[in-house]
Protein backbone atom coordinates (compact mmCIF):
# COMPACT_ATOMS: atom_id res chain seq x y z
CA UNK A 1 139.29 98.86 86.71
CA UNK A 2 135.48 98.00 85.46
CA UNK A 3 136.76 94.44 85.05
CA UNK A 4 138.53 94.32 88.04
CA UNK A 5 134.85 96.00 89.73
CA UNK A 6 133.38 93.09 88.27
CA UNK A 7 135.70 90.46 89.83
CA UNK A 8 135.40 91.79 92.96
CA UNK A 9 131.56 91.68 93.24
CA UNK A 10 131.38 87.93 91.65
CA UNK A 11 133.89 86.90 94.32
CA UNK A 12 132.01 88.91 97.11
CA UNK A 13 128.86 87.33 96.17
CA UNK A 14 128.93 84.10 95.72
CA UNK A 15 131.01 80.86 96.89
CA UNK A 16 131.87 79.44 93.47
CA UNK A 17 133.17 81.71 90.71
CA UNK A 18 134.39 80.44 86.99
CA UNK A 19 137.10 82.56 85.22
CA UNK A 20 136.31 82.35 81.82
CA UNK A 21 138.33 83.92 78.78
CA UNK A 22 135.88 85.50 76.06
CA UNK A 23 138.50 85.32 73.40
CA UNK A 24 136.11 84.39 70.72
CA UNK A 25 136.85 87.47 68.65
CA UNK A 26 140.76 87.18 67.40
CA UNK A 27 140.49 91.20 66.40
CA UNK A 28 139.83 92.25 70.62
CA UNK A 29 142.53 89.23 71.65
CA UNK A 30 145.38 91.52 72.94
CA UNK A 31 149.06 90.21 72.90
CA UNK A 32 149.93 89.06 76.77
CA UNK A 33 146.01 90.22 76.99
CA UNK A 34 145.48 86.87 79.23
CA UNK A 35 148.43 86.99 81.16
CA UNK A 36 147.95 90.46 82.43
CA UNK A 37 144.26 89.77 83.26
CA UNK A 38 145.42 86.63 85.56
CA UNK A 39 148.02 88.52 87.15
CA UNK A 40 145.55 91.18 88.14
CA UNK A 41 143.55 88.76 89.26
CA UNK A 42 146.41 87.28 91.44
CA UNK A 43 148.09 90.85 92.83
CA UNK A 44 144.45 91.49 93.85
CA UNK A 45 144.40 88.30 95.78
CA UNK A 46 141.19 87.43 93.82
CA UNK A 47 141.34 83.54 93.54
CA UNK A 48 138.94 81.56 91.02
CA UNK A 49 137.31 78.38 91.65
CA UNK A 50 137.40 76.72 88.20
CA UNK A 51 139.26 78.18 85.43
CA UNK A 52 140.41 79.88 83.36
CA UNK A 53 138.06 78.41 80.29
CA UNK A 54 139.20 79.54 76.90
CA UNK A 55 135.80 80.06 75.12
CA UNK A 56 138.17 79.09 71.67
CA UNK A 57 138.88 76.22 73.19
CA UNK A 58 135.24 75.49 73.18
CA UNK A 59 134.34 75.78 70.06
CA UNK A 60 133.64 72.59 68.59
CA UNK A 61 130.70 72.98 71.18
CA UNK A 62 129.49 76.20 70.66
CA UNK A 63 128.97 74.72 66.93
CA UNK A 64 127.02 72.09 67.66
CA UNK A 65 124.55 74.13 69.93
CA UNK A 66 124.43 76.72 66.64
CA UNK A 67 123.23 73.71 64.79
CA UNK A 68 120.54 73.40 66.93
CA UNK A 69 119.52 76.73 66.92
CA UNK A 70 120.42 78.00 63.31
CA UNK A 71 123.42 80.22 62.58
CA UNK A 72 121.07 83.10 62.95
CA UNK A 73 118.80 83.64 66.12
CA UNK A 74 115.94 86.54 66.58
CA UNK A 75 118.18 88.20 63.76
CA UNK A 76 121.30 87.84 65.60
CA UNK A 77 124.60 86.09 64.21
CA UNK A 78 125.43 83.21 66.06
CA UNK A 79 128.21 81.77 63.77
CA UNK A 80 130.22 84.31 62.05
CA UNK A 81 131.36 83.38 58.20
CA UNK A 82 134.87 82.27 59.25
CA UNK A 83 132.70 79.45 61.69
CA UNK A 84 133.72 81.21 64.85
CA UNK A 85 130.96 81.96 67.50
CA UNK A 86 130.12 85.16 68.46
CA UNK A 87 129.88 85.96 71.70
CA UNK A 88 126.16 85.43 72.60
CA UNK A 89 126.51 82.25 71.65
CA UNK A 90 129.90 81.08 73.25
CA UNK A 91 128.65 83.04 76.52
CA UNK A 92 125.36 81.87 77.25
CA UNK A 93 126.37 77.98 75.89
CA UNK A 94 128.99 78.17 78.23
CA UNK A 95 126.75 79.24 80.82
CA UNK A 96 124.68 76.47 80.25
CA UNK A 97 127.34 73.73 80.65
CA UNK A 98 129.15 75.13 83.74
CA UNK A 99 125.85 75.61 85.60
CA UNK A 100 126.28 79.13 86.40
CA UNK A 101 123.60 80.44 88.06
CA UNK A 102 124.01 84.39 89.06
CA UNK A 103 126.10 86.96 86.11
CA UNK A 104 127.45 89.80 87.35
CA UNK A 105 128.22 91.96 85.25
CA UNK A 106 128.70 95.91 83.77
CA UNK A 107 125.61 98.03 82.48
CA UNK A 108 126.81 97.91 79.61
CA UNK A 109 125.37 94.27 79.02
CA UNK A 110 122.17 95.06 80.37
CA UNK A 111 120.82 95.08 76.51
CA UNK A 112 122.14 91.99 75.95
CA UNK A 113 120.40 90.10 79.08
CA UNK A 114 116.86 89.70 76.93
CA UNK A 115 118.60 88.03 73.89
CA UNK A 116 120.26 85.75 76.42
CA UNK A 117 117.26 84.53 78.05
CA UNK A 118 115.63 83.52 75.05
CA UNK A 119 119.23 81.85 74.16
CA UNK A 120 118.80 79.60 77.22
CA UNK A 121 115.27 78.79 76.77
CA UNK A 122 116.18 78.03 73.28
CA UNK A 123 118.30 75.84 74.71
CA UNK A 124 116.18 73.67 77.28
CA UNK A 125 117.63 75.81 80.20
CA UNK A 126 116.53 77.81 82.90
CA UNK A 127 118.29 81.62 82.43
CA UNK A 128 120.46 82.17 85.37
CA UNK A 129 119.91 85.62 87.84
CA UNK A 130 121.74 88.86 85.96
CA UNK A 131 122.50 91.02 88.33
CA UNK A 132 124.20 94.42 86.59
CA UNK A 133 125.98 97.21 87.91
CA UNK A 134 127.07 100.90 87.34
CA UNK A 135 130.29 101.11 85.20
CA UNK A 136 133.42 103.15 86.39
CA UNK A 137 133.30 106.47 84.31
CA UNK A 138 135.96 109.13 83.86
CA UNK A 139 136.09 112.44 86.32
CA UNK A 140 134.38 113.58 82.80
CA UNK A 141 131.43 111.33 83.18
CA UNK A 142 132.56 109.69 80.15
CA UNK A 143 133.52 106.09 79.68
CA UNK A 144 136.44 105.62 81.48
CA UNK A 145 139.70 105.59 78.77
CA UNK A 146 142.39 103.18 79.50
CA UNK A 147 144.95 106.03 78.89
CA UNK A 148 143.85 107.89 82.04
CA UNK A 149 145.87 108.23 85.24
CA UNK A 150 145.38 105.15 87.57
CA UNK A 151 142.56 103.28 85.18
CA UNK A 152 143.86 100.14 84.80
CA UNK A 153 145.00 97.72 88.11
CA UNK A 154 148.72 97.62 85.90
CA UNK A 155 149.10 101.10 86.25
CA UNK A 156 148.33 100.95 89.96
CA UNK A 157 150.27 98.25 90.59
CA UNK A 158 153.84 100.27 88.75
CA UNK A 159 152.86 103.29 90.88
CA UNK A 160 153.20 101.43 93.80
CA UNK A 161 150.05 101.44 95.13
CA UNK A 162 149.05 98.54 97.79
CA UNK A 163 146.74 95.69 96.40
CA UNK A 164 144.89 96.20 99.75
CA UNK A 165 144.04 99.96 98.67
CA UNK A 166 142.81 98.88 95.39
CA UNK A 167 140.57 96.48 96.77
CA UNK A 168 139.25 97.91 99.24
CA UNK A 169 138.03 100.55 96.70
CA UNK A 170 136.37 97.90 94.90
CA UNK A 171 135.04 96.49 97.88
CA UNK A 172 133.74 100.19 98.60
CA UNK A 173 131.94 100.37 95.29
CA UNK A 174 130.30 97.26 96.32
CA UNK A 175 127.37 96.60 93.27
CA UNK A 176 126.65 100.31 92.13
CA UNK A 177 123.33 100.89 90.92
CA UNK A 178 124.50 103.83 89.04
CA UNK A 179 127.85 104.55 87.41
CA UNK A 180 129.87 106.00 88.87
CA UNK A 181 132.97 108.55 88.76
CA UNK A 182 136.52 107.04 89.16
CA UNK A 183 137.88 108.17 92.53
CA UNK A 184 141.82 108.31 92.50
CA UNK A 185 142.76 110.19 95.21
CA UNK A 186 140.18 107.66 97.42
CA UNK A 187 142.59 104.97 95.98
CA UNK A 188 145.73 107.13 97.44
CA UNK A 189 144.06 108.22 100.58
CA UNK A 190 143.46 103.97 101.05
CA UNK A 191 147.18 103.25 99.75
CA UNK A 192 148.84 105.57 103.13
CA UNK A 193 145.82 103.63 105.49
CA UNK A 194 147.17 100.16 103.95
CA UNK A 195 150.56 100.91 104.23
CA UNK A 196 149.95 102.39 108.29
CA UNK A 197 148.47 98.68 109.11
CA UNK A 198 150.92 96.79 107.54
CA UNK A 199 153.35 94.36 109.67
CA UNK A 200 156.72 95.79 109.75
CA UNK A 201 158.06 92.62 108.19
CA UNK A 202 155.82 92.49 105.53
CA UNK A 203 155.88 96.71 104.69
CA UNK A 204 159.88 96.47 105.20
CA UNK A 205 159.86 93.46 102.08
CA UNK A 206 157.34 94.95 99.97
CA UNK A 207 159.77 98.11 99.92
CA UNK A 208 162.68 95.94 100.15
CA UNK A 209 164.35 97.48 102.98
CA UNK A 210 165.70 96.71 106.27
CA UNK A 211 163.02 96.41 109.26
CA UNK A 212 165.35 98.72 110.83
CA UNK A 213 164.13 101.34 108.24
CA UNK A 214 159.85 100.64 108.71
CA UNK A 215 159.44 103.68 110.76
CA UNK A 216 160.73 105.79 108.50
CA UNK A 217 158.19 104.15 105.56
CA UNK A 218 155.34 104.47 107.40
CA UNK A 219 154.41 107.88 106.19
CA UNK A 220 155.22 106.76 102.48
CA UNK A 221 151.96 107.85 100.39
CA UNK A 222 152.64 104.35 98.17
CA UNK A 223 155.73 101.58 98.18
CA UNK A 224 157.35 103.55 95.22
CA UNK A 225 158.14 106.51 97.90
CA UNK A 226 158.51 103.63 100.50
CA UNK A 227 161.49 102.26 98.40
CA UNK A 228 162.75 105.73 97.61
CA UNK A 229 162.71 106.79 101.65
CA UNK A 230 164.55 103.67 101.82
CA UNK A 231 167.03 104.33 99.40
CA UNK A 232 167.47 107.92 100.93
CA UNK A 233 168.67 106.29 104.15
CA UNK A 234 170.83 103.63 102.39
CA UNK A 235 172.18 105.03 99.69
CA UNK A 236 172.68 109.13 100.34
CA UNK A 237 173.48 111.41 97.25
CA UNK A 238 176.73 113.72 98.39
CA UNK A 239 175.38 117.43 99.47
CA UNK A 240 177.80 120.21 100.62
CA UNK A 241 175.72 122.05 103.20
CA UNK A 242 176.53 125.45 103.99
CA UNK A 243 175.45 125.20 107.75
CA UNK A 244 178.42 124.96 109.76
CA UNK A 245 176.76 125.90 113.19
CA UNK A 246 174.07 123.37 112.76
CA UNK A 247 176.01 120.71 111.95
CA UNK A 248 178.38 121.34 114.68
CA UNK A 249 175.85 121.13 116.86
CA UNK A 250 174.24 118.35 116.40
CA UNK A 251 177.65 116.46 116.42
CA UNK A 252 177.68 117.63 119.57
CA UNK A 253 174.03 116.46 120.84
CA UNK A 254 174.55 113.30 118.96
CA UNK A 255 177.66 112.49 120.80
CA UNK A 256 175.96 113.18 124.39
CA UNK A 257 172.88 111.94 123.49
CA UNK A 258 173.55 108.28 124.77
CA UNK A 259 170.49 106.84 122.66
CA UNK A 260 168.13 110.34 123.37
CA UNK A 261 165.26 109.96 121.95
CA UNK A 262 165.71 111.19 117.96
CA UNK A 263 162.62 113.57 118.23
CA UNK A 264 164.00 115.27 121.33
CA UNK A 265 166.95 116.06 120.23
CA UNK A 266 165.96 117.60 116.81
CA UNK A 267 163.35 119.61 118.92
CA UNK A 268 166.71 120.58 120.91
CA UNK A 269 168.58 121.54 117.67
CA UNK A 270 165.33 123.50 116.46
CA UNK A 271 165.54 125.60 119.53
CA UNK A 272 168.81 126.90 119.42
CA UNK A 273 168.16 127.84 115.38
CA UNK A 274 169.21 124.78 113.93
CA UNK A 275 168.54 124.49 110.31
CA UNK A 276 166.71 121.22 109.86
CA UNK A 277 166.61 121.03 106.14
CA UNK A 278 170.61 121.43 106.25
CA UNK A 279 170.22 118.31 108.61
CA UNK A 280 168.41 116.49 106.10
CA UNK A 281 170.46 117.57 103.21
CA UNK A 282 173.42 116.63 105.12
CA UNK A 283 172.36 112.95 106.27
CA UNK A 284 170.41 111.66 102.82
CA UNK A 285 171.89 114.13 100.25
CA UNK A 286 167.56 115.10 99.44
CA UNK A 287 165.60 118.16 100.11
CA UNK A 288 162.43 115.87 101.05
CA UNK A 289 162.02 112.39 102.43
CA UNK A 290 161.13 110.65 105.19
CA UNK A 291 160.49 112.61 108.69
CA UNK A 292 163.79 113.41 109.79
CA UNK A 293 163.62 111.97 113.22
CA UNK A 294 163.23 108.34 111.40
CA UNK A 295 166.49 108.60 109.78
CA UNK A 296 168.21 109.54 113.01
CA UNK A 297 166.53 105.91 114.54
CA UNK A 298 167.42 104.24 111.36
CA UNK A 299 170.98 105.03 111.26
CA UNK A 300 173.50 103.85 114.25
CA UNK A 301 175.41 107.36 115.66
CA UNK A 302 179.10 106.76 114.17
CA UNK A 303 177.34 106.71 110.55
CA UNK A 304 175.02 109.78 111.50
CA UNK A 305 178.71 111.52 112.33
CA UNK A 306 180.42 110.26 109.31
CA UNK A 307 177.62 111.40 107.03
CA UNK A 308 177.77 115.17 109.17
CA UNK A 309 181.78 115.44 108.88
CA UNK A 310 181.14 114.56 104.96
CA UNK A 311 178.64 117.04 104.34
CA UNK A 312 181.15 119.66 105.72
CA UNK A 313 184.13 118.77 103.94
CA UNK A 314 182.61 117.88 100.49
């Protein structure tokens, strides 16, 4: 999530923005390490302008700029003993030959942005703008660990949680002066708003359910529980219900009801002592799910009547 705070300000602030790989160091190079990184990028809808650069790929140029300035600089290793650069040197030489002129960045760089200068001016070039922020910390005020609930944008993404809601808690955070502590249930509180505004086409194929079915996903607190509602409706686990009266009784209303309204005629059921969780257990097989009136709209009357005469004779 600090990277992905990161992305989210460079894109915000300026109209160009280069994704570059710092992959300089083979013993930090994770397996698939690049390909997650770039699909974050994408599911957040965070495009790049140029990119992405593979600072190993650049090597034979962060050499020759090490020749220029000495494998060691104000006591600092530029060239390592295998002949790889280290990052100071692939960063700022980089810099240099894509013209970058603001770095965004965590405060965790901020004691690297001195070094850097003198890097550039070693190097005929003006230093660009560094602009750093607060870092995302753990609800211990510690650095945030990777293990925690909801700390990277993978995890997010497998619980279901909406791209939009991650964003926009990015977007939120803006450029923190201060660090700050990770806010989860903001995140979830966002992921029920993004799923409210959605289109019904679009919230009924991110769940991968019939449009017929978006009412009833509308009150999903992420599109994991959107799919599960769905699959509630669709796919019903057998129940026996001991609740004969009740489910007499609303055979009854749903064969007068002539396309009543579904809330009206629960609120008729409820009033002569119906037994709405023997409804629900009786028409999606689950003690909890979507609100019940939703799955009398999604589901046409002979299959509501099927599903009641089933629940009495399993």
């Amino acid at each position: 999530m600090g990277n992905a705070l990161s992305a989210v300000a460079n894109r915000a602030f300026g109209d160009w923005m280069l994704l570059r790989i710092d992959d300089t160091d083979p013993a930090r190079n994770l397996p698939d390490g690049e390909e997650e990184l770039l699909r974050d990028l994408e599911w957040l809808q965070l495009p790049w302008d140029e990119g992405p650069v593979r600072q190993s790929e650049r090597r034979g140029r962060h050499v020759e700029a090490a020749e220029r300035l000495g494998e060691r600089f104000d006591g600092i290793t530029l060239l390592r003993e295998d002949g790889t650069p280290t990052y100071h040197l692939a960063s700022v030489v980089d810099d240099v030959d894509f013209g970058i002129t603001h770095i965004l960045r965590g405060n965790d760089h901020r004691p690297n942005e001195a070094l850097h200068r003198r890097l550039f001016e070693a190097l005929g070039s003006t230093p660009p703008e560094f602009v750093h922020h607060g870092l995302i910390l753990g609800e211990d005020g510690k650095k945030l660990s990777k293990r925690a609930e909801g700390a990277t944008v993978a995890s997010l993404r497998e619980a279901g949680i909406p791209a939009e809601a991650v964003r926009g808690y990015l977007e939120e955070l803006g450029l923190p002066k201060h660090d700050v502590r990770y806010d989860l249930p903001r995140i979830r509180r966002l992921a029920i708003e993004a799923i409210a505004a959605m289109p019904d086409e679009e919230l009924a194929g991110r769940a991968g359910a019939p449009v017929e079915l978006v009412p009833a996903l509308r009150g999903a607190r992420d599109l994991n529980e959107a799919q599960d509602y769905a699959s509630s409706i669709l796919e019903p686990a057998a129940a026996h219900v001991e609740a004969p009266e009740t489910l007499e009784r609303l055979r009854e209303l749903l064969q007068r009801a002539n396309g009543a309204d579904p809330k009206e005629l629960l609120r008729e059921l409820k009033a002569v002592g119906g037994d709405l969780r023997a409804v629900r257990l009786a028409l999606t097989g689950r003690e909890r799910g979507p609100e019940l009136w939703t799955v009398l709209a999604a589901l046409p009357a002979d299959e509501l009547l099927r599903r009641i005469e089933a629940a009495r004779s399993a």
